[in-house]
N, C-alpha and C. Protein backbone atom coordinates (compact mmCIF):
# COMPACT_ATOMS: atom_id res chain seq x y z
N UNK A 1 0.85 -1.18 0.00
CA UNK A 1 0.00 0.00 0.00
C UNK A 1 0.88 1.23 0.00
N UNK A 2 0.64 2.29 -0.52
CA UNK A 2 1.51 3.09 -0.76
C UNK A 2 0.60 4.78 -0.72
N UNK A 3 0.62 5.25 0.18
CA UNK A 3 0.02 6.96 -0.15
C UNK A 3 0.94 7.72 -1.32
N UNK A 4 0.29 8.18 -2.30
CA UNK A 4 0.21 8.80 -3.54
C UNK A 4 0.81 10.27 -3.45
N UNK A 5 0.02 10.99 -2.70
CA UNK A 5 -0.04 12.08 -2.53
C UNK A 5 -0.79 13.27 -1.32
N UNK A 6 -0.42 13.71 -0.41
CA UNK A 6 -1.24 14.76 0.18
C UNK A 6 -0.68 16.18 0.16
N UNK A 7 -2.13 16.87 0.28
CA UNK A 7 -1.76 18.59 0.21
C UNK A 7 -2.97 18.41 1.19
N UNK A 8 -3.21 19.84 1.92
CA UNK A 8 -3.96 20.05 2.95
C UNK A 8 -5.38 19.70 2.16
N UNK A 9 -6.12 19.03 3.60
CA UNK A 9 -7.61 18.58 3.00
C UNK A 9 -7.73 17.08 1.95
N UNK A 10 -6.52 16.93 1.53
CA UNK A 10 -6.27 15.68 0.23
C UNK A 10 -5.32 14.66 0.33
N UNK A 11 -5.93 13.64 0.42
CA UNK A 11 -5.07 12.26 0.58
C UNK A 11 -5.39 11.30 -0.68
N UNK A 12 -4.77 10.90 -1.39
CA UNK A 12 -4.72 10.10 -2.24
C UNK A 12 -4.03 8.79 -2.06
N UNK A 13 -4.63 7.44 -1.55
CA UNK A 13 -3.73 6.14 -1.48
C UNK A 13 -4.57 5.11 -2.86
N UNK A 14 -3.74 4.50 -3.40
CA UNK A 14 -3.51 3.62 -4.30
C UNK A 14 -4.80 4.31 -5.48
N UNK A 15 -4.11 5.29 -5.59
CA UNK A 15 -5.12 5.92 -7.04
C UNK A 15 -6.62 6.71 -6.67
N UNK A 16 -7.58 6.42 -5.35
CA UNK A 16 -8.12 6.91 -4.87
C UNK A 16 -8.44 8.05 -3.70
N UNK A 17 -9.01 9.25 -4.34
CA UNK A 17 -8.34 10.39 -3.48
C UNK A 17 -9.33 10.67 -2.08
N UNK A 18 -8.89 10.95 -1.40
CA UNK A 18 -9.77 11.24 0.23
C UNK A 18 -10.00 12.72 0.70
N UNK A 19 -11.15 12.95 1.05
CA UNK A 19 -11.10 14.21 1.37
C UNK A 19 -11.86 14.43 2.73
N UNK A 20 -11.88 13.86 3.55
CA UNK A 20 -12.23 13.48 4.95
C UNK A 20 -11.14 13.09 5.61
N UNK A 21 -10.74 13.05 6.77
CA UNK A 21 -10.07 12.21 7.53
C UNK A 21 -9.97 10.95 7.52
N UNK A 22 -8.89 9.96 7.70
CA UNK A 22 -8.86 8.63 7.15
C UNK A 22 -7.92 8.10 8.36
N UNK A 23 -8.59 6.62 8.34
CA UNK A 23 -7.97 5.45 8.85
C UNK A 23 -7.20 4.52 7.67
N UNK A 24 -6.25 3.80 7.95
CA UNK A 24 -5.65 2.85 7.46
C UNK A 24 -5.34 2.01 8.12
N UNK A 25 -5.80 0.93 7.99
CA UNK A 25 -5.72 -0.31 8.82
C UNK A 25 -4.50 -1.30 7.84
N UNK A 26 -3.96 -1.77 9.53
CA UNK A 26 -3.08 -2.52 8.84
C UNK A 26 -2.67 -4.12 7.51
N UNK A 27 -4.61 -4.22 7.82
CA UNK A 27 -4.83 -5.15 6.76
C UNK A 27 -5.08 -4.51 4.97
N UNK A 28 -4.48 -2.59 5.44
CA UNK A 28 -4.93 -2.61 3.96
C UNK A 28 -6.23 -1.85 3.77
N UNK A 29 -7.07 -2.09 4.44
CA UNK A 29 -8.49 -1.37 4.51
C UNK A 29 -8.35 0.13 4.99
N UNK A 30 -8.71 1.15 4.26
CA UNK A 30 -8.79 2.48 4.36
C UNK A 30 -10.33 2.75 4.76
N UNK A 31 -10.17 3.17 5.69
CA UNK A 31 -11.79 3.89 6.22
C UNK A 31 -11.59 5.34 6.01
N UNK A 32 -12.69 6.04 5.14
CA UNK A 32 -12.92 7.36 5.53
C UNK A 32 -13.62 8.10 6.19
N UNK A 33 -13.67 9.32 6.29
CA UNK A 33 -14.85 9.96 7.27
C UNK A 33 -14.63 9.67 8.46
N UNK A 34 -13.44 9.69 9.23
CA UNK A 34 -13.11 9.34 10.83
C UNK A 34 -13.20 10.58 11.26
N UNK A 35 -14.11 10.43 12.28
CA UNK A 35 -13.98 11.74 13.21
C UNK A 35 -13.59 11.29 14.51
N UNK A 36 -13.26 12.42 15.41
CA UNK A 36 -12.86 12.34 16.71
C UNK A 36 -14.07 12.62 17.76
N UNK A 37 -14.07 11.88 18.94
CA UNK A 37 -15.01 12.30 20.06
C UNK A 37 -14.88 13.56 20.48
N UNK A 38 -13.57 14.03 20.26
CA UNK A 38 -13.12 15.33 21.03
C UNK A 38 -12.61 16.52 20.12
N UNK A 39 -12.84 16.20 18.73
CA UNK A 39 -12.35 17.24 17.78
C UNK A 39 -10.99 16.74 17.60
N UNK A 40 -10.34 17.68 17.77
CA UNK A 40 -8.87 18.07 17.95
C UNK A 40 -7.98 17.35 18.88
N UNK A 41 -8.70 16.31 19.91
CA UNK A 41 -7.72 15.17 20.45
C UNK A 41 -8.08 14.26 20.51
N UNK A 42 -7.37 13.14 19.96
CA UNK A 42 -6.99 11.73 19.73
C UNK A 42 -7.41 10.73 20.96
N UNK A 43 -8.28 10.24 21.83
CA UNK A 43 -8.37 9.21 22.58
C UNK A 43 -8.74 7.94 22.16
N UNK A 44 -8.27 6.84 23.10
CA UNK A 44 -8.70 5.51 22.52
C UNK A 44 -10.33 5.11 21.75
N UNK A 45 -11.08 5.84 22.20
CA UNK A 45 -12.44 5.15 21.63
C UNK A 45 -12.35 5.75 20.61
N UNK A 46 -12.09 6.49 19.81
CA UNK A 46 -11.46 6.87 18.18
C UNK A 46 -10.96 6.07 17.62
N UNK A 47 -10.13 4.74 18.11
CA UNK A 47 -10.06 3.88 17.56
C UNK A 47 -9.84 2.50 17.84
N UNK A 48 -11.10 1.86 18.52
CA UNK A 48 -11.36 0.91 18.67
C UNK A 48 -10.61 -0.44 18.00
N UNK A 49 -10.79 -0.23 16.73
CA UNK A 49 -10.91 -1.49 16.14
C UNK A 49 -9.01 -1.47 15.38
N UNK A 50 -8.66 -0.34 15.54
CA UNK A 50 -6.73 -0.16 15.41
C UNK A 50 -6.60 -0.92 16.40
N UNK A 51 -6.79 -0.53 17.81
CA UNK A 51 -6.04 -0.99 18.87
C UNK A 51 -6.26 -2.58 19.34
N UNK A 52 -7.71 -2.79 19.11
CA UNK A 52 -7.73 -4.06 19.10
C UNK A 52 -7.07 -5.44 17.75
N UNK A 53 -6.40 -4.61 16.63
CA UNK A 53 -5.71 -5.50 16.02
C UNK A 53 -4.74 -5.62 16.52
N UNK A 54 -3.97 -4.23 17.11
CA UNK A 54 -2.93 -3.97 17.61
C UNK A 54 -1.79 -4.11 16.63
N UNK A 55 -1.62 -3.60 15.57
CA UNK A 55 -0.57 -3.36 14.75
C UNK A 55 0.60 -3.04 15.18
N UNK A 56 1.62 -3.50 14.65
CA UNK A 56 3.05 -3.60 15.47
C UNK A 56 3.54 -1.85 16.02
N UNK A 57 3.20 -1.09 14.68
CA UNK A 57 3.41 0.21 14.50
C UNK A 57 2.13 0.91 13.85
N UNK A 58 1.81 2.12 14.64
CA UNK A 58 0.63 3.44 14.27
C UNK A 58 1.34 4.56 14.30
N UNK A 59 1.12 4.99 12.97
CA UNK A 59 1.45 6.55 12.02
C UNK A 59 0.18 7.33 12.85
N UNK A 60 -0.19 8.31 13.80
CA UNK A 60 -0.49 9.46 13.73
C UNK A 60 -0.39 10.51 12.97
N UNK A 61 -1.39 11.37 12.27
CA UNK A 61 -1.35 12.34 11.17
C UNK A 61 -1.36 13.46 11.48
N UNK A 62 -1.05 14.80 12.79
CA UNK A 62 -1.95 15.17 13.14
C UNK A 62 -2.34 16.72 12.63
N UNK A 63 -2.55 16.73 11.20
CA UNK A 63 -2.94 17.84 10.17
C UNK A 63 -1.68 18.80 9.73
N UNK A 64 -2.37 19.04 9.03
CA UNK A 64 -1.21 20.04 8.34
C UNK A 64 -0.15 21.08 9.44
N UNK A 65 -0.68 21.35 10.42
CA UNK A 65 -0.04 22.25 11.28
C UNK A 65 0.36 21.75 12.67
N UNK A 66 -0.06 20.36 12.58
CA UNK A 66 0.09 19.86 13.76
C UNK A 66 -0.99 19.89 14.92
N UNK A 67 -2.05 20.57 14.63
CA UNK A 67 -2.87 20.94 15.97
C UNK A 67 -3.86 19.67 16.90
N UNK A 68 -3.72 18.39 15.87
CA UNK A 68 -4.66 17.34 16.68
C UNK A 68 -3.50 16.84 17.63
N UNK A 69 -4.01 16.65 19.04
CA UNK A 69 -3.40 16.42 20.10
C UNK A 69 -3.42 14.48 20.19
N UNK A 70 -2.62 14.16 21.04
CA UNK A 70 -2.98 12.75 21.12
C UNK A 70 -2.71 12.78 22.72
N UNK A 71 -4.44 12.37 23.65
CA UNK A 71 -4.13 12.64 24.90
C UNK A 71 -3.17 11.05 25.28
N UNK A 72 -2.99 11.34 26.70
CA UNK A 72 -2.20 10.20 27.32
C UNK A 72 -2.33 9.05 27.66
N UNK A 73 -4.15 9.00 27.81
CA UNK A 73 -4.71 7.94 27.70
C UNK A 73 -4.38 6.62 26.44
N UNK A 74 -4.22 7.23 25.03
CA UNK A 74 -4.70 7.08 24.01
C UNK A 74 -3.09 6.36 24.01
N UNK A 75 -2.10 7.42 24.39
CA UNK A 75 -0.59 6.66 24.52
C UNK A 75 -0.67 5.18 25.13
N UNK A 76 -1.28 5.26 26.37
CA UNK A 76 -1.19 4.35 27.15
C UNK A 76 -1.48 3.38 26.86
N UNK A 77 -3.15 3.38 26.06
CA UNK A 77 -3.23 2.03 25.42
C UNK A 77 -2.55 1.45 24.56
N UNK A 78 -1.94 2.29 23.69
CA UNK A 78 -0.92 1.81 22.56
C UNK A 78 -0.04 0.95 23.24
N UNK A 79 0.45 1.34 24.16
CA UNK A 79 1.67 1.30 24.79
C UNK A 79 1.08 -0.49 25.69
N UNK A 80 0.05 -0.35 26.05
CA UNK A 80 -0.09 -1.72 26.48
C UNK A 80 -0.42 -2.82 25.81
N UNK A 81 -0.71 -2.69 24.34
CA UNK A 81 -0.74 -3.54 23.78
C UNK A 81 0.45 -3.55 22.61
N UNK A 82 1.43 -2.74 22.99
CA UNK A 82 2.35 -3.19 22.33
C UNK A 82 2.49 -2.49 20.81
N UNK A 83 2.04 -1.63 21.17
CA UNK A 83 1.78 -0.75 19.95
C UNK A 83 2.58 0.68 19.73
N UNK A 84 3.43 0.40 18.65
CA UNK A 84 4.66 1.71 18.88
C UNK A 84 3.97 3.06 18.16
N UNK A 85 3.76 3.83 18.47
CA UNK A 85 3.27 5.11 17.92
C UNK A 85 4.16 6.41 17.90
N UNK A 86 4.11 6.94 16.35
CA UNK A 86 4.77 7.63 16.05
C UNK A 86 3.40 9.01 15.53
N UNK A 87 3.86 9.91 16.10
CA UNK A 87 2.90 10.96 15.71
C UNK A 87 3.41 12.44 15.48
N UNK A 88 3.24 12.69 13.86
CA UNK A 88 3.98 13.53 13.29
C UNK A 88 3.14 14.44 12.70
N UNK A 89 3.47 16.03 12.07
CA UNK A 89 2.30 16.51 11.18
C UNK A 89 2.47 15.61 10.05
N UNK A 90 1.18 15.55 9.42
CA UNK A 90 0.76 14.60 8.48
C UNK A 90 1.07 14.95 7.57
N UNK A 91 1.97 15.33 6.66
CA UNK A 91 3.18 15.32 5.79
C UNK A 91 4.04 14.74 5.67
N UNK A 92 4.35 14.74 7.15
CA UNK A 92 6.04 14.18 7.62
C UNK A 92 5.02 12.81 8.21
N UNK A 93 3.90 12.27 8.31
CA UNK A 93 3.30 11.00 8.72
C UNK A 93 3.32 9.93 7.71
N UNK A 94 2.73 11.26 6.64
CA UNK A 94 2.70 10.24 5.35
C UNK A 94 4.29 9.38 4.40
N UNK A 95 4.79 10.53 4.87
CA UNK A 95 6.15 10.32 4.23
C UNK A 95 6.79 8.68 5.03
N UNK A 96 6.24 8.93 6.53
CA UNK A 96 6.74 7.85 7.48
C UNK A 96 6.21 6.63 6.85
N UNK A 97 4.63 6.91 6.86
CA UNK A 97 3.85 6.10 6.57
C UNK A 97 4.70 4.87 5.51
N UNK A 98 4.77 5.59 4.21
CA UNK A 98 5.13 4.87 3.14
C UNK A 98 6.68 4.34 3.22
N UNK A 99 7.21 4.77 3.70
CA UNK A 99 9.06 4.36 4.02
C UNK A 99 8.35 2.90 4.96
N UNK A 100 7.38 2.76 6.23
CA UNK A 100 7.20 1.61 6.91
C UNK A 100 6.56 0.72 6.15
N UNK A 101 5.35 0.91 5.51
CA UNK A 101 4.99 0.33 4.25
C UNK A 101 5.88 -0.66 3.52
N UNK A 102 6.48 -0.01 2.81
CA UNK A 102 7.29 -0.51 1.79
C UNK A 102 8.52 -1.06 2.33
N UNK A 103 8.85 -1.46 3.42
CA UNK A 103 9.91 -2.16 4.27
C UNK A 103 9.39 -3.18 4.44
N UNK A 104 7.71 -3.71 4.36
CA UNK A 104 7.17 -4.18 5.17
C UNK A 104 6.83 -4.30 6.23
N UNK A 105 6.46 -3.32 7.15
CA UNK A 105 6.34 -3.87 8.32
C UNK A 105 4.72 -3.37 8.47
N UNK A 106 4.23 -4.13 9.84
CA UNK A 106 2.60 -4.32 9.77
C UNK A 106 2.60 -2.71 10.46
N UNK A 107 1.85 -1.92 9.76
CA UNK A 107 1.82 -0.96 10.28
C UNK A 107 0.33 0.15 9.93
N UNK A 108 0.01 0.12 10.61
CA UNK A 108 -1.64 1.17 10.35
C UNK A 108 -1.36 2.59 10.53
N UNK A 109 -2.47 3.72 10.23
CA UNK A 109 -2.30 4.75 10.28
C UNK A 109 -3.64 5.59 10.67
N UNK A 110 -3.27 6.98 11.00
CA UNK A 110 -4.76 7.57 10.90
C UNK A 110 -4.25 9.09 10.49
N UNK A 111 -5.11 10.17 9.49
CA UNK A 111 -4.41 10.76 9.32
C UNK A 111 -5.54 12.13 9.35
N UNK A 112 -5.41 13.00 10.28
CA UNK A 112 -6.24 14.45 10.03
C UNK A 112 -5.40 15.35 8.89
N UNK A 113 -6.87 15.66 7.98
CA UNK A 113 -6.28 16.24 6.59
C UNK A 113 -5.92 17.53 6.36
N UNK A 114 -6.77 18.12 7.23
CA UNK A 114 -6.73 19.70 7.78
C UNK A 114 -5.69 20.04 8.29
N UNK A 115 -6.33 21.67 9.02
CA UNK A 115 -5.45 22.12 10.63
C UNK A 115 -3.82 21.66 10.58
């Protein structure tokens, strides 16, 4: 799987472009239209069904300027199931994104397109 392209608001993975906020699951499956409980910060029930695969590694996106927060809670669970999280503005996520990708390694993502 490979992201194509982003500019603020626009994500493009494998030829199809996104214009909502997006999940990427590590099986490959792209969900769009993810919103947050809290807007602008990241807690576990945002993403249920990431944490319960528990992907080795999670790309955080958190918008063009950086402004989505990821509270500590949200660390914590990562962190107990073994889940390494890297959370960058989503430029520098996507860029991550695809370098882990293409190494192979099992790795999911979520990415705010905005802000």
């Amino acid at each position: 799987m490979k992201i194509e392209h982003y500019s603020f608001g626009r994500l493009v993975v494998e030829g199809v472009a996104y214009t909502s906020d997006v999940i990427i699951h590590a099986d490959g499956r792209v969900e769009d239209g993810w919103r947050r409980r809290r807007g602008h910060e990241l807690v576990p029930e945002d993403l249920p069904e990431v944490l319960a695969d528990a992907p080795r590694r999670l790309v955080v996106g958190t918008g063009a300027g950086g402004l989505m927060s990821v509270s500590t809670g949200f660390a914590e669970a990562c962190r107990s199931r073994g889940i390494n999280v890297e959370v960058l503005p989503t430029g520098d996520a996507v860029a991550r994104f695809n370098e882990l990708a293409e190494a192979g390694d099992e790795v999911a993502a979520c990415f705010h397109l905005t802000c």
